[in-house]
N, C-alpha and C. Protein backbone atom coordinates (compact mmCIF):
# COMPACT_ATOMS: atom_id res chain seq x y z
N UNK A 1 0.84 -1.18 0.00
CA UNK A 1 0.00 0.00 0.00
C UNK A 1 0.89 1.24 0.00
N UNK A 2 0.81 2.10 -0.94
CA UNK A 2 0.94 3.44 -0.75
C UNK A 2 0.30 4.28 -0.61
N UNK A 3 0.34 5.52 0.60
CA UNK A 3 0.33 6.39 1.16
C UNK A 3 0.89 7.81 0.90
N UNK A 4 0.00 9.00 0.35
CA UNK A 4 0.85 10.09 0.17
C UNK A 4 -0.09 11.27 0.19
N UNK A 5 0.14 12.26 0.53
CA UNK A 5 -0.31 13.88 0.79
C UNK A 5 -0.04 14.74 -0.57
N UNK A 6 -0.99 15.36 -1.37
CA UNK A 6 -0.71 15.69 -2.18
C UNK A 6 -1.17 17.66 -1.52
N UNK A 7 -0.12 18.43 -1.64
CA UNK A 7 -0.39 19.59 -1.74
C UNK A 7 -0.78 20.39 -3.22
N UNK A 8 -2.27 21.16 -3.62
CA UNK A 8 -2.25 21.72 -4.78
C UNK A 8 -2.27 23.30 -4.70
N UNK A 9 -1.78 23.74 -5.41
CA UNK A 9 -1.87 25.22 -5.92
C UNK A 9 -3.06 25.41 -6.76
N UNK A 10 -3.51 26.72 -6.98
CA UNK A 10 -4.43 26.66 -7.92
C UNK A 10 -4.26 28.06 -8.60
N UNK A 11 -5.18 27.96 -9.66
CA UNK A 11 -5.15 29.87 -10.07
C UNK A 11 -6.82 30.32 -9.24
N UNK A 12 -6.39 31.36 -8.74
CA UNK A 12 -7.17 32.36 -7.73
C UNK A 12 -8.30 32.05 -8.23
N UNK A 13 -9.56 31.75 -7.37
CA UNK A 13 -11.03 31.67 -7.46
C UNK A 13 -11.52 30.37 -8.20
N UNK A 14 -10.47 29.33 -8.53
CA UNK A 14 -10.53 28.15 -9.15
C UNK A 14 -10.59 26.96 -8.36
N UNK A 15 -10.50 27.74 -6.90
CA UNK A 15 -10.51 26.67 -5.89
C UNK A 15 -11.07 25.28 -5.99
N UNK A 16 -12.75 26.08 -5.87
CA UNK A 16 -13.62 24.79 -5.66
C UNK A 16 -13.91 24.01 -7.00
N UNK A 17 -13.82 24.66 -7.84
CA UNK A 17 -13.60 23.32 -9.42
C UNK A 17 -12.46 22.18 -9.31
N UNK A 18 -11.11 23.19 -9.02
CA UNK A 18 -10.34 22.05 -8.68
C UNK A 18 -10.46 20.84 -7.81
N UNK A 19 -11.26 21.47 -6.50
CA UNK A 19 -11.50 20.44 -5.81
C UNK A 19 -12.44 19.61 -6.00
N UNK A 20 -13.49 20.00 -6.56
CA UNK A 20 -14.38 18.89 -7.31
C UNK A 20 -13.67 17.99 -8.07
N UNK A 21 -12.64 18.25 -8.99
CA UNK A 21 -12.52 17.47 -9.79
C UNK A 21 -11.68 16.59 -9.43
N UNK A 22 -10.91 16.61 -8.15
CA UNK A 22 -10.27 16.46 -7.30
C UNK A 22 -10.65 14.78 -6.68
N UNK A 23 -12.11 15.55 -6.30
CA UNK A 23 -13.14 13.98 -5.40
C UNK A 23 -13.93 13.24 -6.29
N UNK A 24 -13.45 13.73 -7.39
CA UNK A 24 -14.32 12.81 -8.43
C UNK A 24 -13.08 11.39 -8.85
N UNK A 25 -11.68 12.07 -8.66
CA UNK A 25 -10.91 11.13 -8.94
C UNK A 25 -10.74 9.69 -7.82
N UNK A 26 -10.78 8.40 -8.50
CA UNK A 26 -10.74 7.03 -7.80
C UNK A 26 -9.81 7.18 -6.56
N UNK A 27 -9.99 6.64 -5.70
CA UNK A 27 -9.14 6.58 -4.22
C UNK A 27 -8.53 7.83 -3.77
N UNK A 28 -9.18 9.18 -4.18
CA UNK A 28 -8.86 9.88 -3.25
C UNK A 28 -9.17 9.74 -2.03
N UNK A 29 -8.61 9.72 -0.64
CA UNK A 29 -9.43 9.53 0.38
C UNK A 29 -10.03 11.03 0.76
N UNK A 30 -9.21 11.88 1.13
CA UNK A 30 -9.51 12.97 1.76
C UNK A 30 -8.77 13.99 0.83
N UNK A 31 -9.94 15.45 0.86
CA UNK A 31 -9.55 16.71 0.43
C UNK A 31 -10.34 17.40 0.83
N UNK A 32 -9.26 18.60 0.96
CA UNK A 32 -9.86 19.69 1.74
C UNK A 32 -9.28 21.13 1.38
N UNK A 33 -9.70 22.08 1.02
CA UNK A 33 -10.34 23.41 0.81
C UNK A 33 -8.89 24.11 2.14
N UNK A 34 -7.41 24.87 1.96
CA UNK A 34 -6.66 25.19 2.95
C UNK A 34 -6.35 26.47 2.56
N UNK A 35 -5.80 27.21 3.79
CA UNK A 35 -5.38 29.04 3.24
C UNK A 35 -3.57 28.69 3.43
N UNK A 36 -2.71 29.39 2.66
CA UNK A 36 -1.52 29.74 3.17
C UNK A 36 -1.04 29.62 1.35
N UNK A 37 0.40 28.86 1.05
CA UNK A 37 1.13 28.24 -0.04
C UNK A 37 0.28 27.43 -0.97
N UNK A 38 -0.30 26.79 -0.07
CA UNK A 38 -1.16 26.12 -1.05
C UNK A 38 -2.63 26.29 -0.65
N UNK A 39 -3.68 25.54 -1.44
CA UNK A 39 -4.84 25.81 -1.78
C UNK A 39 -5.66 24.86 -1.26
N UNK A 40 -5.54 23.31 -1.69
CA UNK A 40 -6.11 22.20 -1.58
C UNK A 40 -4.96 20.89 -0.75
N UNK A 41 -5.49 20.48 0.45
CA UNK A 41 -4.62 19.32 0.48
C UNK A 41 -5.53 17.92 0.55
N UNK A 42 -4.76 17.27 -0.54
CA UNK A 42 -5.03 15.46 -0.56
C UNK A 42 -4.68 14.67 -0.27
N UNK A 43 -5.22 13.80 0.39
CA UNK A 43 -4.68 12.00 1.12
C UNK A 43 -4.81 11.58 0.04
N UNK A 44 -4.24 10.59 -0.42
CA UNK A 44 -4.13 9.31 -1.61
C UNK A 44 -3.56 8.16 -1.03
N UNK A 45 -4.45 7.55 -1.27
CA UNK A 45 -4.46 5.96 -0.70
C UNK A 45 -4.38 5.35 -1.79
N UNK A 46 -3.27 3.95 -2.11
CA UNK A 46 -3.18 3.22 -3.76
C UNK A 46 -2.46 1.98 -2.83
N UNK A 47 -2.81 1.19 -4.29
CA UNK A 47 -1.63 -0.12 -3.91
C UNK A 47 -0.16 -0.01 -4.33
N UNK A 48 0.05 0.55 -5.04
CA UNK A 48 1.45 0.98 -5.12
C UNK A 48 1.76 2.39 -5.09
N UNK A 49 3.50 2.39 -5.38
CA UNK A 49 3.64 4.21 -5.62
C UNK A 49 3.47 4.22 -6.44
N UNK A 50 3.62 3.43 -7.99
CA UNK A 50 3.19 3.82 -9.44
C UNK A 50 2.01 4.21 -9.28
N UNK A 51 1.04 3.50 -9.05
CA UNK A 51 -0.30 4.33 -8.72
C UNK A 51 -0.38 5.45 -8.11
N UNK A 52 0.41 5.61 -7.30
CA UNK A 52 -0.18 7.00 -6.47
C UNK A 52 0.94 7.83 -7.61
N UNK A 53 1.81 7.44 -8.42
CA UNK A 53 1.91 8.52 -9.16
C UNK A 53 1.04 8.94 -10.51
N UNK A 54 0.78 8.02 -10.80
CA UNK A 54 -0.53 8.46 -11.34
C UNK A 54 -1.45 9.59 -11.54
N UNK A 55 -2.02 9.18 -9.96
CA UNK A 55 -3.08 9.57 -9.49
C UNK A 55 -2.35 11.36 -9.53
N UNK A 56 -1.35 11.30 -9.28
CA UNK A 56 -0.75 12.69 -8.78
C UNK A 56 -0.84 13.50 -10.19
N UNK A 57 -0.53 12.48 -11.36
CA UNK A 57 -0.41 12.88 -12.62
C UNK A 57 -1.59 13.90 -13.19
N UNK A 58 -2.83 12.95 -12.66
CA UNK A 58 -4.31 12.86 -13.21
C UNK A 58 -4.77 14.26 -12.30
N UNK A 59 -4.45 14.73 -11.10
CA UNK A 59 -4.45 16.09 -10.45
C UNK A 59 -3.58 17.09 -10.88
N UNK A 60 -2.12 16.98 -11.80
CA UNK A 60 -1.86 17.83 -12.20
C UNK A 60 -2.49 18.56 -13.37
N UNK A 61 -3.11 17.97 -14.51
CA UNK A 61 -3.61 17.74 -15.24
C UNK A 61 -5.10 18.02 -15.62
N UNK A 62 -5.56 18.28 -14.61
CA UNK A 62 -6.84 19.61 -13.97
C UNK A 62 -6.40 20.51 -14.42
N UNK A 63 -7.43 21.24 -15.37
CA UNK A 63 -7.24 22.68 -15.39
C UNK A 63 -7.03 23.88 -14.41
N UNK A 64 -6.47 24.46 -14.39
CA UNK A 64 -6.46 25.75 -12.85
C UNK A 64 -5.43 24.90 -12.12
N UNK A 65 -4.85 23.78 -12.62
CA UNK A 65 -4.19 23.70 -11.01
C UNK A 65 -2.30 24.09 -11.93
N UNK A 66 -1.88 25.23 -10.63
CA UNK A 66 -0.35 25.64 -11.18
C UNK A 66 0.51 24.58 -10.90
N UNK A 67 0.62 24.13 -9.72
CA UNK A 67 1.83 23.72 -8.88
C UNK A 67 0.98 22.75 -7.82
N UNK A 68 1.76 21.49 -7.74
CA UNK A 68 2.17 20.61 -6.47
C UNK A 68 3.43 20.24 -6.01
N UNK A 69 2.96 19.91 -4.59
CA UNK A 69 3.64 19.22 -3.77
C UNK A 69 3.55 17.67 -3.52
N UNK A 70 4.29 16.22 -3.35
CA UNK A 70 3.62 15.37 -3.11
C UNK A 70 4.53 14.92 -1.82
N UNK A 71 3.93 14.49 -1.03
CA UNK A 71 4.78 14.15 0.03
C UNK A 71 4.07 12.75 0.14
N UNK A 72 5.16 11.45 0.17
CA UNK A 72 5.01 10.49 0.56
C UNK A 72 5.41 9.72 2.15
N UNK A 73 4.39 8.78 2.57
CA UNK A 73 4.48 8.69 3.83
C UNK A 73 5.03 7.40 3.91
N UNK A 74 6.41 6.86 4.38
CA UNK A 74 7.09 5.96 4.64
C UNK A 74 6.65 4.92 6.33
């Protein structure tokens, strides 16, 4: 199982699209709406890390979103 935190950026007022499109994607577990550097943070739960890179792929790849972070949990 892999485990990882995805931090997203977004472009201003694009928040909540991103995040919709966000929870529409398979095994996200958790996302949530944050103020500071970033915008949106995501739990991703997968059976592997190829998958969870993926998944990271398939969130960059949203329109509005500038920049991530992915932090994986060992």
């Amino acid at each position: 199982m892999a485990l990882g935190y995805v931090a997203v950026h977004c472009d201003t007022g694009k928040e909540l699209h991103v995040f919709d499109r966000i929870m529409d994607i398979r095994k996200v577990r958790e996302a949530n709406i944050v103020m500071g550097l970033y915008d949106i943070m995501c739990k991703l739960e997968t059976d592997s890390t190829q998958e969870l890179e993926n998944m990271v792929m398939k969130i960059r790849k949203i329109p509005h979103v500038q920049t991530t972070m992915t932090l994986l949990v060992i």
